[in-house]
PDB file of N, CA and C in Angstrom:
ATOM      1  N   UNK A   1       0.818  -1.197   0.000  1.00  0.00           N
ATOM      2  CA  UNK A   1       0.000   0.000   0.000  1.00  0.00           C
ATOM      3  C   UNK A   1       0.863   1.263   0.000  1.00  0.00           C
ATOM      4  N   UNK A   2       1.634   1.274   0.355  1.00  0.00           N
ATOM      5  CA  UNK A   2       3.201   2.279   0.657  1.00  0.00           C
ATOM      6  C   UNK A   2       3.225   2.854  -0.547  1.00  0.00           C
ATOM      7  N   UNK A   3       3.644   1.556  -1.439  1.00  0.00           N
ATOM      8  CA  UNK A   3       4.275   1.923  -2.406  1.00  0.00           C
ATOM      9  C   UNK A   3       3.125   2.551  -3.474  1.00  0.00           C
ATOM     10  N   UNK A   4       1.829   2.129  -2.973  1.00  0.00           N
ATOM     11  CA  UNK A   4       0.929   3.066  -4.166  1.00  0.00           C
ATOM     12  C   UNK A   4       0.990   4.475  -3.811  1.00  0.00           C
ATOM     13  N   UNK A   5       0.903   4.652  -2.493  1.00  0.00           N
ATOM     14  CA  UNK A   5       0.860   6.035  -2.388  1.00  0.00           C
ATOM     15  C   UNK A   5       1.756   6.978  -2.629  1.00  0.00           C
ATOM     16  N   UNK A   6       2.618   6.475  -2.735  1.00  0.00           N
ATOM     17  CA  UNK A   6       4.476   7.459  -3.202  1.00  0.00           C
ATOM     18  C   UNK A   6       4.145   7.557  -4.732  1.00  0.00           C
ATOM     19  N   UNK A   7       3.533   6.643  -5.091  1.00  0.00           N
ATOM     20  CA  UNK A   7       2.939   6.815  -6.973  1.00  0.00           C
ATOM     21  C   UNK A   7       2.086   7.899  -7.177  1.00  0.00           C
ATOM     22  N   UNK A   8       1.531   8.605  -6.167  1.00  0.00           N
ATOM     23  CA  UNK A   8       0.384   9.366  -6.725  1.00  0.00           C
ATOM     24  C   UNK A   8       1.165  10.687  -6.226  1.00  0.00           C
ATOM     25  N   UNK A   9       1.105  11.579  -7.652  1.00  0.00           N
ATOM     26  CA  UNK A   9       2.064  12.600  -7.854  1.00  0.00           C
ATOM     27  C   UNK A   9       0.779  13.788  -6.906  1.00  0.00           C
ATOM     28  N   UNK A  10       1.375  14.802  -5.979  1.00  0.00           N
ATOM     29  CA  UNK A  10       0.904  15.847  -5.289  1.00  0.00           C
ATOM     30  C   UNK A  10       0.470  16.772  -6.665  1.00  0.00           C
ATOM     31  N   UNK A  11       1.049  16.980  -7.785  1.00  0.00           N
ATOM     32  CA  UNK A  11       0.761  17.876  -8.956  1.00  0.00           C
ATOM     33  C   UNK A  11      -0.257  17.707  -9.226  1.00  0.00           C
ATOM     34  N   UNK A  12      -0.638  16.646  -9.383  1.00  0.00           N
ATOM     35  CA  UNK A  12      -2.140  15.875 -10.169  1.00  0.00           C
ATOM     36  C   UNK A  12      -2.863  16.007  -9.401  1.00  0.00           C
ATOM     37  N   UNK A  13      -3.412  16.218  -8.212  1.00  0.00           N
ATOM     38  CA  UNK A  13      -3.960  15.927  -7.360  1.00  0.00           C
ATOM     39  C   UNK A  13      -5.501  16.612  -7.256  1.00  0.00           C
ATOM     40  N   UNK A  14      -5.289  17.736  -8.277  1.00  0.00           N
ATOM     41  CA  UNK A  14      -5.729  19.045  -8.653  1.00  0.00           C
ATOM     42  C   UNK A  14      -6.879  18.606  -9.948  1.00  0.00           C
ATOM     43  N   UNK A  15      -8.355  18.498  -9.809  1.00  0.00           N
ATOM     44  CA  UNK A  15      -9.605  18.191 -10.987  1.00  0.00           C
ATOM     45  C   UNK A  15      -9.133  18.851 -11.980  1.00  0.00           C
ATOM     46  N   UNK A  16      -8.346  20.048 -12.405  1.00  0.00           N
ATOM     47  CA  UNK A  16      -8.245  21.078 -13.491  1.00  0.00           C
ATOM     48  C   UNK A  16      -7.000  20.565 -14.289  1.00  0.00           C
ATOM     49  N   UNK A  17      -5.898  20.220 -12.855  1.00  0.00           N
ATOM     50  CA  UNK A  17      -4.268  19.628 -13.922  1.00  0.00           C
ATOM     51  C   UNK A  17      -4.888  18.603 -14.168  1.00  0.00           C
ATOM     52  N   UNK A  18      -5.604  17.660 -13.224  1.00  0.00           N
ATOM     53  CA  UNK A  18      -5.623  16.222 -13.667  1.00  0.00           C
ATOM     54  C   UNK A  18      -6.341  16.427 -14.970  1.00  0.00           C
ATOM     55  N   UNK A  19      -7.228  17.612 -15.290  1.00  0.00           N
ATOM     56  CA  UNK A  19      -7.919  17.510 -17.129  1.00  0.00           C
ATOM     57  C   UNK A  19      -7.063  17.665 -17.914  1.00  0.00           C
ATOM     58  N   UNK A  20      -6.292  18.850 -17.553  1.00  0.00           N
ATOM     59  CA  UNK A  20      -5.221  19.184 -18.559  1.00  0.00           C
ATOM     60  C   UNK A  20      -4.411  18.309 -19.451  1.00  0.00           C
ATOM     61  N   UNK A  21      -3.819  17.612 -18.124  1.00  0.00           N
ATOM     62  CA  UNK A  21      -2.897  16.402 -18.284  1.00  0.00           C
ATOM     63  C   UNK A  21      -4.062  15.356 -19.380  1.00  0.00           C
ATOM     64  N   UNK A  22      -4.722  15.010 -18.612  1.00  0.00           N
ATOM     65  CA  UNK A  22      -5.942  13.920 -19.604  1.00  0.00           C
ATOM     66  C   UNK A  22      -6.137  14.211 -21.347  1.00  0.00           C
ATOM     67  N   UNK A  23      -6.101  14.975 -21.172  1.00  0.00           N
ATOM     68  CA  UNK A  23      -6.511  15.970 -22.634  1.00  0.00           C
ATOM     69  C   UNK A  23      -5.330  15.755 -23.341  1.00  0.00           C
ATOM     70  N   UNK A  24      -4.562  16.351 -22.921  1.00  0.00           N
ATOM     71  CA  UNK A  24      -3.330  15.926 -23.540  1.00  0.00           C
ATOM     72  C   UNK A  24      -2.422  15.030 -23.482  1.00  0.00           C
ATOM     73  N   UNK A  25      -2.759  13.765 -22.803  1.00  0.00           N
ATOM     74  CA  UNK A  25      -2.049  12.414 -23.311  1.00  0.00           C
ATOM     75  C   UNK A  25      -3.224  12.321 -24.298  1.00  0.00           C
ATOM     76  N   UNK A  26      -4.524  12.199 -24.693  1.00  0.00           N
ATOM     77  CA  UNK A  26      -5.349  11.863 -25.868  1.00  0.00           C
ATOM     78  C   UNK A  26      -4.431  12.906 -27.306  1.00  0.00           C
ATOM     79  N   UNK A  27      -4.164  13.589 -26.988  1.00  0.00           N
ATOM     80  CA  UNK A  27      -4.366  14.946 -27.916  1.00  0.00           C
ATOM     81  C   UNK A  27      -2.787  15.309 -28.245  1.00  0.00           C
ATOM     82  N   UNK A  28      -2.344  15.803 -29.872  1.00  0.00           N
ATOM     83  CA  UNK A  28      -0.719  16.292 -29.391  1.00  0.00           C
ATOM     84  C   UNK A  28      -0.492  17.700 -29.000  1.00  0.00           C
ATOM     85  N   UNK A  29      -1.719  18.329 -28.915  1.00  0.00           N
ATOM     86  CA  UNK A  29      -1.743  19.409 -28.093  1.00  0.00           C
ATOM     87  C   UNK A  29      -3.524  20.415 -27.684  1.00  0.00           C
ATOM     88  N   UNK A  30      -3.145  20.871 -26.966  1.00  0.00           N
ATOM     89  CA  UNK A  30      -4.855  21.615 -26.986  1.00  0.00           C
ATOM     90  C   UNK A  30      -4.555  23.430 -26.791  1.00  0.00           C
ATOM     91  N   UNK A  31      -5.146  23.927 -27.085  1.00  0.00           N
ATOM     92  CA  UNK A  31      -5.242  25.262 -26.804  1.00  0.00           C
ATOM     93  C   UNK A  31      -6.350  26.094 -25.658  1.00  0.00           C
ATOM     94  N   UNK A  32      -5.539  26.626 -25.200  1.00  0.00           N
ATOM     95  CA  UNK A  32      -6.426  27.725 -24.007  1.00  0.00           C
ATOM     96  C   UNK A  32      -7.796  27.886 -24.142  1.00  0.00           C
ATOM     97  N   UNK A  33      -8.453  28.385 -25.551  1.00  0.00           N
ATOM     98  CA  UNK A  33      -9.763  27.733 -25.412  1.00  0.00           C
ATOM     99  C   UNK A  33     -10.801  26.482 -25.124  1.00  0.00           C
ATOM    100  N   UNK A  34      -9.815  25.904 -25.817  1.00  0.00           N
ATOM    101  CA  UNK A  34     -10.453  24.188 -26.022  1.00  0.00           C
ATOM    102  C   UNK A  34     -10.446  24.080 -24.421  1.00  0.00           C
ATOM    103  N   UNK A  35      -9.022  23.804 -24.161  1.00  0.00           N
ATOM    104  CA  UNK A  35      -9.037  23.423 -22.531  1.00  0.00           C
ATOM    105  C   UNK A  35     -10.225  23.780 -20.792  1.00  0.00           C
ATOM    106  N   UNK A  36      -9.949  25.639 -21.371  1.00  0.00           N
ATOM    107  CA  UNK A  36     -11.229  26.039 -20.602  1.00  0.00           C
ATOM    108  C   UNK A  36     -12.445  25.689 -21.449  1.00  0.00           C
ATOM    109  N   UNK A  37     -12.995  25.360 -22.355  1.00  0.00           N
ATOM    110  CA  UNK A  37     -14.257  24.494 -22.556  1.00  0.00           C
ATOM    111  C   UNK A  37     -14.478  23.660 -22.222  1.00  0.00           C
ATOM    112  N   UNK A  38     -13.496  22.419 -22.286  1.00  0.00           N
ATOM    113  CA  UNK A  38     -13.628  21.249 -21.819  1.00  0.00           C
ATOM    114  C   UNK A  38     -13.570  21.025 -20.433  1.00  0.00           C
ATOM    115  N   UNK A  39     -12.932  22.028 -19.699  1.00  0.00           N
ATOM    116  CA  UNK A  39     -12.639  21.752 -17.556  1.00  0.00           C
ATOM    117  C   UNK A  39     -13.895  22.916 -17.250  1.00  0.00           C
ATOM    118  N   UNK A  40     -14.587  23.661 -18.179  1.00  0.00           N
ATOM    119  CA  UNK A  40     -15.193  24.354 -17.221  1.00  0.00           C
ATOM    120  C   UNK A  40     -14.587  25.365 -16.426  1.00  0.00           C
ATOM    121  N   UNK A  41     -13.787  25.876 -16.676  1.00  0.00           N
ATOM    122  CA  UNK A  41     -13.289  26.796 -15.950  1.00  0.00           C
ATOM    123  C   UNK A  41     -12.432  28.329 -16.120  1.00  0.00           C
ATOM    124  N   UNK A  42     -12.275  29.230 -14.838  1.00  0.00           N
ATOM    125  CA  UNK A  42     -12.004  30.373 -15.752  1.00  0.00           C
ATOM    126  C   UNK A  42     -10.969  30.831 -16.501  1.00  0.00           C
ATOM    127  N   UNK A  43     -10.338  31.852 -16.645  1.00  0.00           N
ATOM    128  CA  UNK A  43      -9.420  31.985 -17.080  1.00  0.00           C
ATOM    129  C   UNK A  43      -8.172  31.678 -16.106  1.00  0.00           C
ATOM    130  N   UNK A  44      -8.372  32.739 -15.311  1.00  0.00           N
ATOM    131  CA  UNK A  44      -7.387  32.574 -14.693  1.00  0.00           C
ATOM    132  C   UNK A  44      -7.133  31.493 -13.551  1.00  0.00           C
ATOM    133  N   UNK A  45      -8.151  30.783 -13.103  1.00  0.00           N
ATOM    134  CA  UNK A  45      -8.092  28.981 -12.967  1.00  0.00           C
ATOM    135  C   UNK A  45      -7.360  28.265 -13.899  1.00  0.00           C
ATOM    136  N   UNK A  46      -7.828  28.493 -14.688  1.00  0.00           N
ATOM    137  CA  UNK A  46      -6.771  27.719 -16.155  1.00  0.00           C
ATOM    138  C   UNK A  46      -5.513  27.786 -16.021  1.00  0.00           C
ATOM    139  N   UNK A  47      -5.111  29.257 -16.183  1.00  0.00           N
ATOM    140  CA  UNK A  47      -4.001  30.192 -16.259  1.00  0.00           C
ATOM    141  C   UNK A  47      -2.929  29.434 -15.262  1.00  0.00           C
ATOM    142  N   UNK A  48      -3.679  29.891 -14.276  1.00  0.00           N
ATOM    143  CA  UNK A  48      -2.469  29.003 -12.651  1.00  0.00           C
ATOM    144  C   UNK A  48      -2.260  27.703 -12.755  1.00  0.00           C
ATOM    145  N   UNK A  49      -3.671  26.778 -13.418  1.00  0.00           N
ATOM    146  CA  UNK A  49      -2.805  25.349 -13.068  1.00  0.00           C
ATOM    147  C   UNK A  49      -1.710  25.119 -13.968  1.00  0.00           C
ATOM    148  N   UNK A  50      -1.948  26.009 -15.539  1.00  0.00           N
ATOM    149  CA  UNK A  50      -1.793  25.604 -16.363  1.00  0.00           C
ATOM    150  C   UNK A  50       0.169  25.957 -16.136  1.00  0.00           C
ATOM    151  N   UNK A  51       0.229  26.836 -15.508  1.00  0.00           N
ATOM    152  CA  UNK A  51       1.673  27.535 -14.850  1.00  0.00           C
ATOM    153  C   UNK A  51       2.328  26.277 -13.741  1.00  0.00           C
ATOM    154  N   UNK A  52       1.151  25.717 -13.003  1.00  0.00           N
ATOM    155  CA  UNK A  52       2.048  24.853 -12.240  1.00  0.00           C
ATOM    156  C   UNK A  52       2.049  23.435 -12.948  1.00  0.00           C
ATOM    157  N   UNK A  53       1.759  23.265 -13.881  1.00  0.00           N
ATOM    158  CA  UNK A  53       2.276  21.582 -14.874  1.00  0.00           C
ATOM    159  C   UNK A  53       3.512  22.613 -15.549  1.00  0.00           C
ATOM    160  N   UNK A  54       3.312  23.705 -15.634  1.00  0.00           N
ATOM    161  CA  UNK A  54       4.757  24.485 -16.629  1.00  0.00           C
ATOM    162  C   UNK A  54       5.496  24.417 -15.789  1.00  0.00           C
ATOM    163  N   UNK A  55       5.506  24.436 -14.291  1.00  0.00           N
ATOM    164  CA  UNK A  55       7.021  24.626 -13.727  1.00  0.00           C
ATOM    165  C   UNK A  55       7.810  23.297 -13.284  1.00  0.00           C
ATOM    166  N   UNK A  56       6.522  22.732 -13.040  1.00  0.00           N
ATOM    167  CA  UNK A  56       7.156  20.801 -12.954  1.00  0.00           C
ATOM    168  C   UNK A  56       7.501  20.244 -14.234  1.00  0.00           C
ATOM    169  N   UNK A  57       7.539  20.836 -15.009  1.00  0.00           N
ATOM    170  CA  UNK A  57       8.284  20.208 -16.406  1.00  0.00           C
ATOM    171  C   UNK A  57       6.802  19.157 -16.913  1.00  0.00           C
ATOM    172  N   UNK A  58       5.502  19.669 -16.867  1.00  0.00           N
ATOM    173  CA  UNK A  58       5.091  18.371 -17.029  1.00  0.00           C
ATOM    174  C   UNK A  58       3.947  18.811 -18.428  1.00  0.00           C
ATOM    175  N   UNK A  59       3.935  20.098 -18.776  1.00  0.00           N
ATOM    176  CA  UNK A  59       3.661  20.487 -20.334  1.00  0.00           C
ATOM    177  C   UNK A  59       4.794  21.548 -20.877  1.00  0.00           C
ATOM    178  N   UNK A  60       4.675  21.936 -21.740  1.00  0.00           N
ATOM    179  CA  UNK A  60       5.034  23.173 -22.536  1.00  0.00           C
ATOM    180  C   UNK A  60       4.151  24.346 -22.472  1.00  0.00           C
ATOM    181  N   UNK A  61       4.266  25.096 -22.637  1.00  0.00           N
ATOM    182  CA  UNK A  61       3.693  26.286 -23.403  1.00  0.00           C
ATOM    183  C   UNK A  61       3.722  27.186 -24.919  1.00  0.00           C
ATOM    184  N   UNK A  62       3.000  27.348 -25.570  1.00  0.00           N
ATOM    185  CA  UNK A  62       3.687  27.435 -27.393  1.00  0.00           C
ATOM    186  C   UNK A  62       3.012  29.234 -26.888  1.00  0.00           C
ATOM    187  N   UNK A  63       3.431  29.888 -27.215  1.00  0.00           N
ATOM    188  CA  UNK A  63       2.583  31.085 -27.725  1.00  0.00           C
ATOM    189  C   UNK A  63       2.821  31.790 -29.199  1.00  0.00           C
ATOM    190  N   UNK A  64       1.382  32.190 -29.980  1.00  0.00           N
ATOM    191  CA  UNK A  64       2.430  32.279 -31.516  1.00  0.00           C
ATOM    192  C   UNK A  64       0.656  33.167 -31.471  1.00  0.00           C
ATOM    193  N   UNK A  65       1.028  33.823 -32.699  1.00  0.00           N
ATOM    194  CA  UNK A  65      -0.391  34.688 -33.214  1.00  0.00           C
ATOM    195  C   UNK A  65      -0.808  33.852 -34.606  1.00  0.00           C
ATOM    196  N   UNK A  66      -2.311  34.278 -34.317  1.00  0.00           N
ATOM    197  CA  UNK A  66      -2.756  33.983 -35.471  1.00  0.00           C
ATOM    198  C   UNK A  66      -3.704  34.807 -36.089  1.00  0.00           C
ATOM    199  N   UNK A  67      -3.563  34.865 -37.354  1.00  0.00           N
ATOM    200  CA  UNK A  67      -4.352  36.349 -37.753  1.00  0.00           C
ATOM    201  C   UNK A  67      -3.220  37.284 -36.816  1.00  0.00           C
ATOM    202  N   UNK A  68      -4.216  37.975 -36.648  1.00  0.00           N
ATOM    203  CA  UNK A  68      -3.867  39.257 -35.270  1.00  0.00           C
ATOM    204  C   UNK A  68      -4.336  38.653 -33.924  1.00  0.00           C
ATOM    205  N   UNK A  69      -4.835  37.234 -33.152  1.00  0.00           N
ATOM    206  CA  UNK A  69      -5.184  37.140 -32.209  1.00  0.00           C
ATOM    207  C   UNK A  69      -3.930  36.263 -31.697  1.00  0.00           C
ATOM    208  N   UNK A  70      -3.881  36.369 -30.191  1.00  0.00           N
ATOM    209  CA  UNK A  70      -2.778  35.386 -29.694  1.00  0.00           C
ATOM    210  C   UNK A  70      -3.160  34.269 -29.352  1.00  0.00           C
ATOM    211  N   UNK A  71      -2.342  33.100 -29.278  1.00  0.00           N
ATOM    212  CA  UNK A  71      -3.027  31.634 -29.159  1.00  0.00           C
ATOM    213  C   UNK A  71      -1.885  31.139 -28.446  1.00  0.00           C
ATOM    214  N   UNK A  72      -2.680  30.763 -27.189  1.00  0.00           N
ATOM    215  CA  UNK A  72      -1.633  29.490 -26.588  1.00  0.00           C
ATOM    216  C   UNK A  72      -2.575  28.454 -26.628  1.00  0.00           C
ATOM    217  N   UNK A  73      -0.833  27.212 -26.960  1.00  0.00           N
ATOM    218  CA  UNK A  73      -1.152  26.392 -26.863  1.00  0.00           C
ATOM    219  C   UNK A  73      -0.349  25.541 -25.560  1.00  0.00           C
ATOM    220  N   UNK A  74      -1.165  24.237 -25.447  1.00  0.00           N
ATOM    221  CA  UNK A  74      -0.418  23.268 -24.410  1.00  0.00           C
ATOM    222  C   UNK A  74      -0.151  21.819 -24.911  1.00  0.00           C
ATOM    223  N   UNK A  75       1.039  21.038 -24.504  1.00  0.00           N
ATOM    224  CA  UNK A  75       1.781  20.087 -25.188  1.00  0.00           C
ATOM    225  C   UNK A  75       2.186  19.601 -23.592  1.00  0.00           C
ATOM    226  N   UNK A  76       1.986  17.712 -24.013  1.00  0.00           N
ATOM    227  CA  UNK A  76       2.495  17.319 -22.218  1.00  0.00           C
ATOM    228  C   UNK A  76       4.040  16.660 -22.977  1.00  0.00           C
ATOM    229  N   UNK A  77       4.955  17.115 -21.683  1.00  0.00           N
ATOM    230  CA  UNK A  77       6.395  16.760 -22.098  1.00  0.00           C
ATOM    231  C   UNK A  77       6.484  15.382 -21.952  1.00  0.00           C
ATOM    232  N   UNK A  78       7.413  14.806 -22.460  1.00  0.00           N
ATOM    233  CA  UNK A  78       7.525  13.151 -21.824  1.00  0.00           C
ATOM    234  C   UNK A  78       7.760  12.769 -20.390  1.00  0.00           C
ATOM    235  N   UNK A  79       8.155  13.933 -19.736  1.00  0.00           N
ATOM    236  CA  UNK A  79       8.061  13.862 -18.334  1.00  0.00           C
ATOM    237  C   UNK A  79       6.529  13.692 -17.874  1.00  0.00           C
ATOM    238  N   UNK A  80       6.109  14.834 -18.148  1.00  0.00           N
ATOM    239  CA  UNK A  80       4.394  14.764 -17.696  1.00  0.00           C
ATOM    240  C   UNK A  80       3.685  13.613 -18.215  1.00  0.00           C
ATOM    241  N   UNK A  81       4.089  13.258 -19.259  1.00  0.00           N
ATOM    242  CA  UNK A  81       3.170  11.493 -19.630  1.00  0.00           C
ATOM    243  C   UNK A  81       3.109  10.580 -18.756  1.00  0.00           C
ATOM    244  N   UNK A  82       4.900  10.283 -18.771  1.00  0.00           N
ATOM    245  CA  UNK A  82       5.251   9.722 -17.432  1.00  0.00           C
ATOM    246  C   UNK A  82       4.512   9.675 -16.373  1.00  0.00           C
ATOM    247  N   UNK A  83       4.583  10.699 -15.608  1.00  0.00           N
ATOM    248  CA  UNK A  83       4.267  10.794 -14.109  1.00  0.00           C
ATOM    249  C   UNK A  83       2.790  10.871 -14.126  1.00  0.00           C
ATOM    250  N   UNK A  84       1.990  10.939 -15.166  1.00  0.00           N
ATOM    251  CA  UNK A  84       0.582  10.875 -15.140  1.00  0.00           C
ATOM    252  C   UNK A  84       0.253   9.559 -15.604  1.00  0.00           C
ATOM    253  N   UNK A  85       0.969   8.868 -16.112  1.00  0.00           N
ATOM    254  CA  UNK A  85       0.632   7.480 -16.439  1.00  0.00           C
ATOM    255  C   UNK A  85       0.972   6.470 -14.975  1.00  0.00           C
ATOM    256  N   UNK A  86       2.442   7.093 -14.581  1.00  0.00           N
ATOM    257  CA  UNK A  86       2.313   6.653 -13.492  1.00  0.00           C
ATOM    258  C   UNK A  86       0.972   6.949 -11.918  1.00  0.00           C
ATOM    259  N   UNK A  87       0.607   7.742 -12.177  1.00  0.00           N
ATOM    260  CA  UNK A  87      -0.254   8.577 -11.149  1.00  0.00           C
ATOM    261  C   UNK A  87      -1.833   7.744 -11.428  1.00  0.00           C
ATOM    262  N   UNK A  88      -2.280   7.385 -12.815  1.00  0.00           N
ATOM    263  CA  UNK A  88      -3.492   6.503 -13.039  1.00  0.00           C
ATOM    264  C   UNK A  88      -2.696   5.392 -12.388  1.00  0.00           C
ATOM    265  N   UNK A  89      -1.945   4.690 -12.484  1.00  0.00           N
ATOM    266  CA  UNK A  89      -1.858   3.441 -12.290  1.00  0.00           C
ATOM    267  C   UNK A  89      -2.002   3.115 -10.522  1.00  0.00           C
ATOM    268  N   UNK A  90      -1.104   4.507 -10.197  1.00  0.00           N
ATOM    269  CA  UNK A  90      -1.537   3.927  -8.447  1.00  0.00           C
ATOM    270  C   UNK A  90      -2.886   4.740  -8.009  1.00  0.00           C
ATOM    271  N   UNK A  91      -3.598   5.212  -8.912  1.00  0.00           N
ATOM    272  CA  UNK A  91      -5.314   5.581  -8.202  1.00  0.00           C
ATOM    273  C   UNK A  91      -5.648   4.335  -8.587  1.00  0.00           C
ATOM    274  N   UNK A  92      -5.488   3.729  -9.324  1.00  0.00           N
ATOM    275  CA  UNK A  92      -6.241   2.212 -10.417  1.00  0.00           C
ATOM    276  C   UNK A  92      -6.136   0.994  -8.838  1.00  0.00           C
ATOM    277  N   UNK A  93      -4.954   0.811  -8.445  1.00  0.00           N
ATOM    278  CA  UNK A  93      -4.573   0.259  -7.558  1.00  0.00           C
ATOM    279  C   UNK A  93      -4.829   0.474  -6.333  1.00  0.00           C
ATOM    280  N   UNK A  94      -4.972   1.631  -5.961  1.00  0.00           N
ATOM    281  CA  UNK A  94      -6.185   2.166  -4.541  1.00  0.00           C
ATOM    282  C   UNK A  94      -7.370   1.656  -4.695  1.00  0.00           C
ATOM    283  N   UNK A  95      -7.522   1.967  -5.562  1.00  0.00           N
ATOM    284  CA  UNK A  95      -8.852   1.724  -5.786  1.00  0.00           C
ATOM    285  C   UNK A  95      -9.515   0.506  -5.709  1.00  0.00           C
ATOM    286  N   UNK A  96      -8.720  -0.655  -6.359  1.00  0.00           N
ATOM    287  CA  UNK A  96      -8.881  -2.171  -6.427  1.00  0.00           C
ATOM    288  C   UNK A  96      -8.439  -2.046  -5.171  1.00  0.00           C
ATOM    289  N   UNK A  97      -7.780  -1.986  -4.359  1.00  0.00           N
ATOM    290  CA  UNK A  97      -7.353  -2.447  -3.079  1.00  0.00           C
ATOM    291  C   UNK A  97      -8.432  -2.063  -2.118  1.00  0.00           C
ATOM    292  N   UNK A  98      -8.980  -1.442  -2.340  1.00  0.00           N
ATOM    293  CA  UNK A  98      -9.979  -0.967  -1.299  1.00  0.00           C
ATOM    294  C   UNK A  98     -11.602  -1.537  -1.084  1.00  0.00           C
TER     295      UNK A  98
END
Protein backbone atom coordinates (compact mmCIF):
# COMPACT_ATOMS: atom_id res chain seq x y z
CA UNK A 1 0.00 0.00 0.00
CA UNK A 2 3.20 2.28 0.66
CA UNK A 3 4.28 1.92 -2.41
CA UNK A 4 0.93 3.07 -4.17
CA UNK A 5 0.86 6.04 -2.39
CA UNK A 6 4.48 7.46 -3.20
CA UNK A 7 2.94 6.81 -6.97
CA UNK A 8 0.38 9.37 -6.72
CA UNK A 9 2.06 12.60 -7.85
CA UNK A 10 0.90 15.85 -5.29
CA UNK A 11 0.76 17.88 -8.96
CA UNK A 12 -2.14 15.87 -10.17
CA UNK A 13 -3.96 15.93 -7.36
CA UNK A 14 -5.73 19.05 -8.65
CA UNK A 15 -9.61 18.19 -10.99
CA UNK A 16 -8.25 21.08 -13.49
CA UNK A 17 -4.27 19.63 -13.92
CA UNK A 18 -5.62 16.22 -13.67
CA UNK A 19 -7.92 17.51 -17.13
CA UNK A 20 -5.22 19.18 -18.56
CA UNK A 21 -2.90 16.40 -18.28
CA UNK A 22 -5.94 13.92 -19.60
CA UNK A 23 -6.51 15.97 -22.63
CA UNK A 24 -3.33 15.93 -23.54
CA UNK A 25 -2.05 12.41 -23.31
CA UNK A 26 -5.35 11.86 -25.87
CA UNK A 27 -4.37 14.95 -27.92
CA UNK A 28 -0.72 16.29 -29.39
CA UNK A 29 -1.74 19.41 -28.09
CA UNK A 30 -4.86 21.62 -26.99
CA UNK A 31 -5.24 25.26 -26.80
CA UNK A 32 -6.43 27.72 -24.01
CA UNK A 33 -9.76 27.73 -25.41
CA UNK A 34 -10.45 24.19 -26.02
CA UNK A 35 -9.04 23.42 -22.53
CA UNK A 36 -11.23 26.04 -20.60
CA UNK A 37 -14.26 24.49 -22.56
CA UNK A 38 -13.63 21.25 -21.82
CA UNK A 39 -12.64 21.75 -17.56
CA UNK A 40 -15.19 24.35 -17.22
CA UNK A 41 -13.29 26.80 -15.95
CA UNK A 42 -12.00 30.37 -15.75
CA UNK A 43 -9.42 31.99 -17.08
CA UNK A 44 -7.39 32.57 -14.69
CA UNK A 45 -8.09 28.98 -12.97
CA UNK A 46 -6.77 27.72 -16.16
CA UNK A 47 -4.00 30.19 -16.26
CA UNK A 48 -2.47 29.00 -12.65
CA UNK A 49 -2.81 25.35 -13.07
CA UNK A 50 -1.79 25.60 -16.36
CA UNK A 51 1.67 27.53 -14.85
CA UNK A 52 2.05 24.85 -12.24
CA UNK A 53 2.28 21.58 -14.87
CA UNK A 54 4.76 24.48 -16.63
CA UNK A 55 7.02 24.63 -13.73
CA UNK A 56 7.16 20.80 -12.95
CA UNK A 57 8.28 20.21 -16.41
CA UNK A 58 5.09 18.37 -17.03
CA UNK A 59 3.66 20.49 -20.33
CA UNK A 60 5.03 23.17 -22.54
CA UNK A 61 3.69 26.29 -23.40
CA UNK A 62 3.69 27.43 -27.39
CA UNK A 63 2.58 31.09 -27.73
CA UNK A 64 2.43 32.28 -31.52
CA UNK A 65 -0.39 34.69 -33.21
CA UNK A 66 -2.76 33.98 -35.47
CA UNK A 67 -4.35 36.35 -37.75
CA UNK A 68 -3.87 39.26 -35.27
CA UNK A 69 -5.18 37.14 -32.21
CA UNK A 70 -2.78 35.39 -29.69
CA UNK A 71 -3.03 31.63 -29.16
CA UNK A 72 -1.63 29.49 -26.59
CA UNK A 73 -1.15 26.39 -26.86
CA UNK A 74 -0.42 23.27 -24.41
CA UNK A 75 1.78 20.09 -25.19
CA UNK A 76 2.50 17.32 -22.22
CA UNK A 77 6.39 16.76 -22.10
CA UNK A 78 7.53 13.15 -21.82
CA UNK A 79 8.06 13.86 -18.33
CA UNK A 80 4.39 14.76 -17.70
CA UNK A 81 3.17 11.49 -19.63
CA UNK A 82 5.25 9.72 -17.43
CA UNK A 83 4.27 10.79 -14.11
CA UNK A 84 0.58 10.87 -15.14
CA UNK A 85 0.63 7.48 -16.44
CA UNK A 86 2.31 6.65 -13.49
CA UNK A 87 -0.25 8.58 -11.15
CA UNK A 88 -3.49 6.50 -13.04
CA UNK A 89 -1.86 3.44 -12.29
CA UNK A 90 -1.54 3.93 -8.45
CA UNK A 91 -5.31 5.58 -8.20
CA UNK A 92 -6.24 2.21 -10.42
CA UNK A 93 -4.57 0.26 -7.56
CA UNK A 94 -6.18 2.17 -4.54
CA UNK A 95 -8.85 1.72 -5.79
CA UNK A 96 -8.88 -2.17 -6.43
CA UNK A 97 -7.35 -2.45 -3.08
CA UNK A 98 -9.98 -0.97 -1.30
Amino acid sequence: MKNIILNINKTLDHRIRLGIMSVLMVNDYADFKTLKELLGCTDGNLASHAKALEKEEFITVEKQFIGRKPNTRYLATPLGKEEFKKHINALEKLIKNT
